[in-house]
Protein backbone atom coordinates (compact mmCIF):
# COMPACT_ATOMS: atom_id res chain seq x y z
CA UNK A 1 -96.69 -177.42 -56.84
CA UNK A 2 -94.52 -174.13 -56.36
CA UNK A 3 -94.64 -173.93 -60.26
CA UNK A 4 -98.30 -173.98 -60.53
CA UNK A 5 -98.85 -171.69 -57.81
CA UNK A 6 -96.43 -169.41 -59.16
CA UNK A 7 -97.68 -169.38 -62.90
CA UNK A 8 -101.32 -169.18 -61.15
CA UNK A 9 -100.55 -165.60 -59.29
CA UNK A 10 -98.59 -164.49 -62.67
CA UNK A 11 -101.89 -164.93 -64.45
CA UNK A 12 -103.85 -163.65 -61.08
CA UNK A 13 -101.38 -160.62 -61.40
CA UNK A 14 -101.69 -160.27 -64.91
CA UNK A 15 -105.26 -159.94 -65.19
CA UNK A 16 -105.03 -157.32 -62.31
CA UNK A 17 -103.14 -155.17 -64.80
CA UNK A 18 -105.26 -155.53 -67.36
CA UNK A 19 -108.08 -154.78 -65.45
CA UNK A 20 -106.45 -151.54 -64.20
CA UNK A 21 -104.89 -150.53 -67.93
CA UNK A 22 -108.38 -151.34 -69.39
CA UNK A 23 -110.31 -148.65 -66.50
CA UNK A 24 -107.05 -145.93 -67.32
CA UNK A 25 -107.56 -146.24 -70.98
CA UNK A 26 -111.66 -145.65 -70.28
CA UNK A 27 -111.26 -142.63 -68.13
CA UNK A 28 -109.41 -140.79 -70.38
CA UNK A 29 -111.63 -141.72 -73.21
CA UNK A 30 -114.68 -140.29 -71.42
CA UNK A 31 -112.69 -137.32 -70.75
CA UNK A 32 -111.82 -136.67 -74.57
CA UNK A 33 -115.79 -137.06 -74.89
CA UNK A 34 -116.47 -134.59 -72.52
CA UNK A 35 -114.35 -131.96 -73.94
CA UNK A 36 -115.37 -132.63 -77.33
CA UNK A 37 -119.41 -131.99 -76.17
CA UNK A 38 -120.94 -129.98 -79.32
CA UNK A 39 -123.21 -127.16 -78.10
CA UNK A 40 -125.51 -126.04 -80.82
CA UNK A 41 -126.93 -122.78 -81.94
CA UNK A 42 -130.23 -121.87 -81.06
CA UNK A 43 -130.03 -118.18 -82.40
CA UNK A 44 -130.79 -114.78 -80.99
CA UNK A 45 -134.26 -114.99 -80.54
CA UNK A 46 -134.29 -117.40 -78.27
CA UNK A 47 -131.67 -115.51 -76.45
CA UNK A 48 -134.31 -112.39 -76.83
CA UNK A 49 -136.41 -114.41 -74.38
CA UNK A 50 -134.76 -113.63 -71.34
CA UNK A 51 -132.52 -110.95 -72.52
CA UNK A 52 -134.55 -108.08 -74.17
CA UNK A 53 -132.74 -105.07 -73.29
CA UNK A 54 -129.68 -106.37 -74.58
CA UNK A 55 -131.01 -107.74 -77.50
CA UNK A 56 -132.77 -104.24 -78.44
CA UNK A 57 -129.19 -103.01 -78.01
CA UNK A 58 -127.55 -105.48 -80.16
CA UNK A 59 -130.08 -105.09 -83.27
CA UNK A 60 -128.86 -101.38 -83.69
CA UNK A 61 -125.14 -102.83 -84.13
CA UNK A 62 -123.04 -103.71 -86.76
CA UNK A 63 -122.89 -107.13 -85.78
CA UNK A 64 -126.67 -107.52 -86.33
CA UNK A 65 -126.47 -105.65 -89.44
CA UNK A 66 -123.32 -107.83 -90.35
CA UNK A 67 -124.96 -110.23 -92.89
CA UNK A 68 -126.37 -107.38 -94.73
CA UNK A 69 -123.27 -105.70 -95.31
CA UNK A 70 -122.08 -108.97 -97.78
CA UNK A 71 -123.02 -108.43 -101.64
CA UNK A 72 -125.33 -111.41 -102.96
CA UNK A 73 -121.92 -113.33 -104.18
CA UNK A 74 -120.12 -112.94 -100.99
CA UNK A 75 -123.20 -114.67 -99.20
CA UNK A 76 -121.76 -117.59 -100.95
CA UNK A 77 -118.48 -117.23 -99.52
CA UNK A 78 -117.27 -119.21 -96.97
CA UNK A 79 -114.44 -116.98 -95.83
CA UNK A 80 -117.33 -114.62 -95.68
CA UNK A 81 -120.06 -116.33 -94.23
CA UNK A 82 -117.58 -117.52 -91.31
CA UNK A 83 -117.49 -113.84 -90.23
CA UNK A 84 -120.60 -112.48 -91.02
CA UNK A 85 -123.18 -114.90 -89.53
CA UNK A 86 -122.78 -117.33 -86.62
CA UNK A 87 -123.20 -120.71 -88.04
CA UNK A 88 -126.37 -122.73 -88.53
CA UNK A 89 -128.71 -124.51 -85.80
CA UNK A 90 -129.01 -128.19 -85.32
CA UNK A 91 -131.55 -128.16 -87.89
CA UNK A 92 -129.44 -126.47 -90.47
CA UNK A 93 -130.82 -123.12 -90.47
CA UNK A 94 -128.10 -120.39 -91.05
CA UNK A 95 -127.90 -117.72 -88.47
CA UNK A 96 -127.50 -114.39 -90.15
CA UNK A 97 -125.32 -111.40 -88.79
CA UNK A 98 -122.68 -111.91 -85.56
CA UNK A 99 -125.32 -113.23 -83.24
CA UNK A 100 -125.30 -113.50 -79.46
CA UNK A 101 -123.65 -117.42 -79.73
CA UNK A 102 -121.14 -116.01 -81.95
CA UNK A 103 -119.36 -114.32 -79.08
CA UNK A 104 -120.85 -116.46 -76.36
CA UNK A 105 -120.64 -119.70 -77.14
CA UNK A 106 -123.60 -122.08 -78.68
CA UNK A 107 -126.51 -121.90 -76.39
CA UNK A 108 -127.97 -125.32 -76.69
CA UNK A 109 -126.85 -126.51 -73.06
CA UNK A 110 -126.83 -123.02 -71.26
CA UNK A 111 -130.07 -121.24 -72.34
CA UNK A 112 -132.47 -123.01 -69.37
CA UNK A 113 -132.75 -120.03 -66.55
CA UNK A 114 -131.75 -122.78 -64.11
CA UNK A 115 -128.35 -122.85 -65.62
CA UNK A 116 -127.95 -119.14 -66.59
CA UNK A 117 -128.74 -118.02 -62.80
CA UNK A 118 -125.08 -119.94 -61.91
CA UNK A 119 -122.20 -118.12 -63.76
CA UNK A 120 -119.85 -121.38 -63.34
CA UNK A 121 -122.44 -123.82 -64.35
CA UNK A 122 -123.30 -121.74 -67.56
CA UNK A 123 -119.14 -121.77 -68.40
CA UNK A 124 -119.60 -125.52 -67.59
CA UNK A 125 -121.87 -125.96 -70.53
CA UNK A 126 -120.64 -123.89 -72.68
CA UNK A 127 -120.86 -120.37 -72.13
CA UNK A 128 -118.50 -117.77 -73.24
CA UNK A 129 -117.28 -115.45 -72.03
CA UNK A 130 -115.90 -113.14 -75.10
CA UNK A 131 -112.80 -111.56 -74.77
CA UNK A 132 -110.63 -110.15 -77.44
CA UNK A 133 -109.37 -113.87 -78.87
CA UNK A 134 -112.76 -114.20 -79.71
CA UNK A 135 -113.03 -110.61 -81.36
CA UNK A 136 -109.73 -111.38 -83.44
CA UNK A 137 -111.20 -114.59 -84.86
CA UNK A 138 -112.36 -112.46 -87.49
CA UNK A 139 -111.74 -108.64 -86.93
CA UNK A 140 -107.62 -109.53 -88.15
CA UNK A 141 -105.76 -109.18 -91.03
CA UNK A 142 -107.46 -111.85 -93.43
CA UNK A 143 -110.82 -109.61 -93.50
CA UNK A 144 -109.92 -107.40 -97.10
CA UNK A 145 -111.62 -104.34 -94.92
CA UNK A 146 -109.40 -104.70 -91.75
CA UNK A 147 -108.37 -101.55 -90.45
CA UNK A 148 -106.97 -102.79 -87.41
CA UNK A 149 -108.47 -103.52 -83.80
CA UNK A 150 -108.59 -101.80 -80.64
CA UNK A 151 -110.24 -104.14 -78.47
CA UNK A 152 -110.28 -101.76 -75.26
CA UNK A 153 -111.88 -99.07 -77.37
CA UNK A 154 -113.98 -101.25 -79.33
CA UNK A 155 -115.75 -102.71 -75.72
CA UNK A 156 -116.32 -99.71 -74.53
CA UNK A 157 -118.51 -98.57 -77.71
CA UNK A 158 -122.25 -100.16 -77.26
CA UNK A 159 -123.11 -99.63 -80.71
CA UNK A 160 -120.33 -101.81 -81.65
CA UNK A 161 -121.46 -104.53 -79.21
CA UNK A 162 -124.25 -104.04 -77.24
CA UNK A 163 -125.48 -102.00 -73.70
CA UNK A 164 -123.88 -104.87 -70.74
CA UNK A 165 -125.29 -106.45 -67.76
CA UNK A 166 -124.54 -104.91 -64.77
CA UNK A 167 -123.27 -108.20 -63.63
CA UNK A 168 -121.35 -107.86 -66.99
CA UNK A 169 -120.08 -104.46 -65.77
CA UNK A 170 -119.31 -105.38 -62.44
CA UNK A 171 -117.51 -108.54 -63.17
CA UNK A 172 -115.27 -106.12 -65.32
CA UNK A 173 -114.64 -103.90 -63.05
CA UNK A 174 -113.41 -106.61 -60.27
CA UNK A 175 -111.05 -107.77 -63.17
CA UNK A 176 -109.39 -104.11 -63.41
């Protein structure tokens, strides 16, 4: 009798840790797939919906003009294209010049009004908010025109980026 009640809370306990190992290994796998979520682009006019004076701003800068700037047989490039347009839209249409998603993340998930009025929840699904690791993604050393990068400088110039939101501006200036 003490042998079968023994072997029967071995299997009891066994099962218990499999149980438990079987939730662990599911957590963390739902956690991998929510930090792999893909955003996509939906491209600048959309953006233009909500954001006009901005996006007035941005036309007149290089980054608009970006795509422009390639010759014909650099278009076909992908070192090139990486850099000079901000990748394609979930129905495969490219996105020419450094649009707004290019420095602030795919807009898919983050473009509703509902989500853009709340700062965190706009990080949350996938906002970003550029800094100069995103600038050096491409203005570095592999681009054959590089001629160095002053980030400071280079975010203070509007016509390099575009004219900021005063919450923009103000969230800067709490950072100083």
């Amino acid at each position: 009798m003490k042998k079968k009640t023994l072997y029967l809370s071995m299997c009891g306990l066994a099962a218990v840790l499999l149980l438990v190992a079987a939730s662990i290994g599911s957590d963390s796998t739902k956690a991998d797939k929510e930090e792999t979520v893909k955003h996509d682009y939906i491209g600048a006019k959309k953006c233009r919906i909500c954001h006009k004076d901005v996006h007035a701003s941005w036309k007149e800068t290089s980054h608009a003009k970006a795509w422009s700037l390639l010759k014909p047989e650099e278009q076909k490039k992908t070192e090139c294209v990486a850099c000079h347009s901000t990748g394609t839209t979930a129905k495969g249409v490219l996105l020419e010049g450094v649009q707004c998603e290019a420095c602030h993340g795919a807009g898919s998930d983050y473009r509703k009004k509902s989500i853009m009025e709340d700062r965190g929840l706009s990080i949350k699904n996938g906002l970003v908010i550029p800094d100069s690791t995103v600038c050096v993604g491409c203005h570095n050393d592999k681009s054959p025109t590089f001629k160095g990068f002053d980030y400071a400088k280079y975010r203070a110039n509007e016509k390099g980026i575009h004219v900021m939101l005063e919450q923009t501006k103000e969230a800067d200036r709490d950072q100083e």
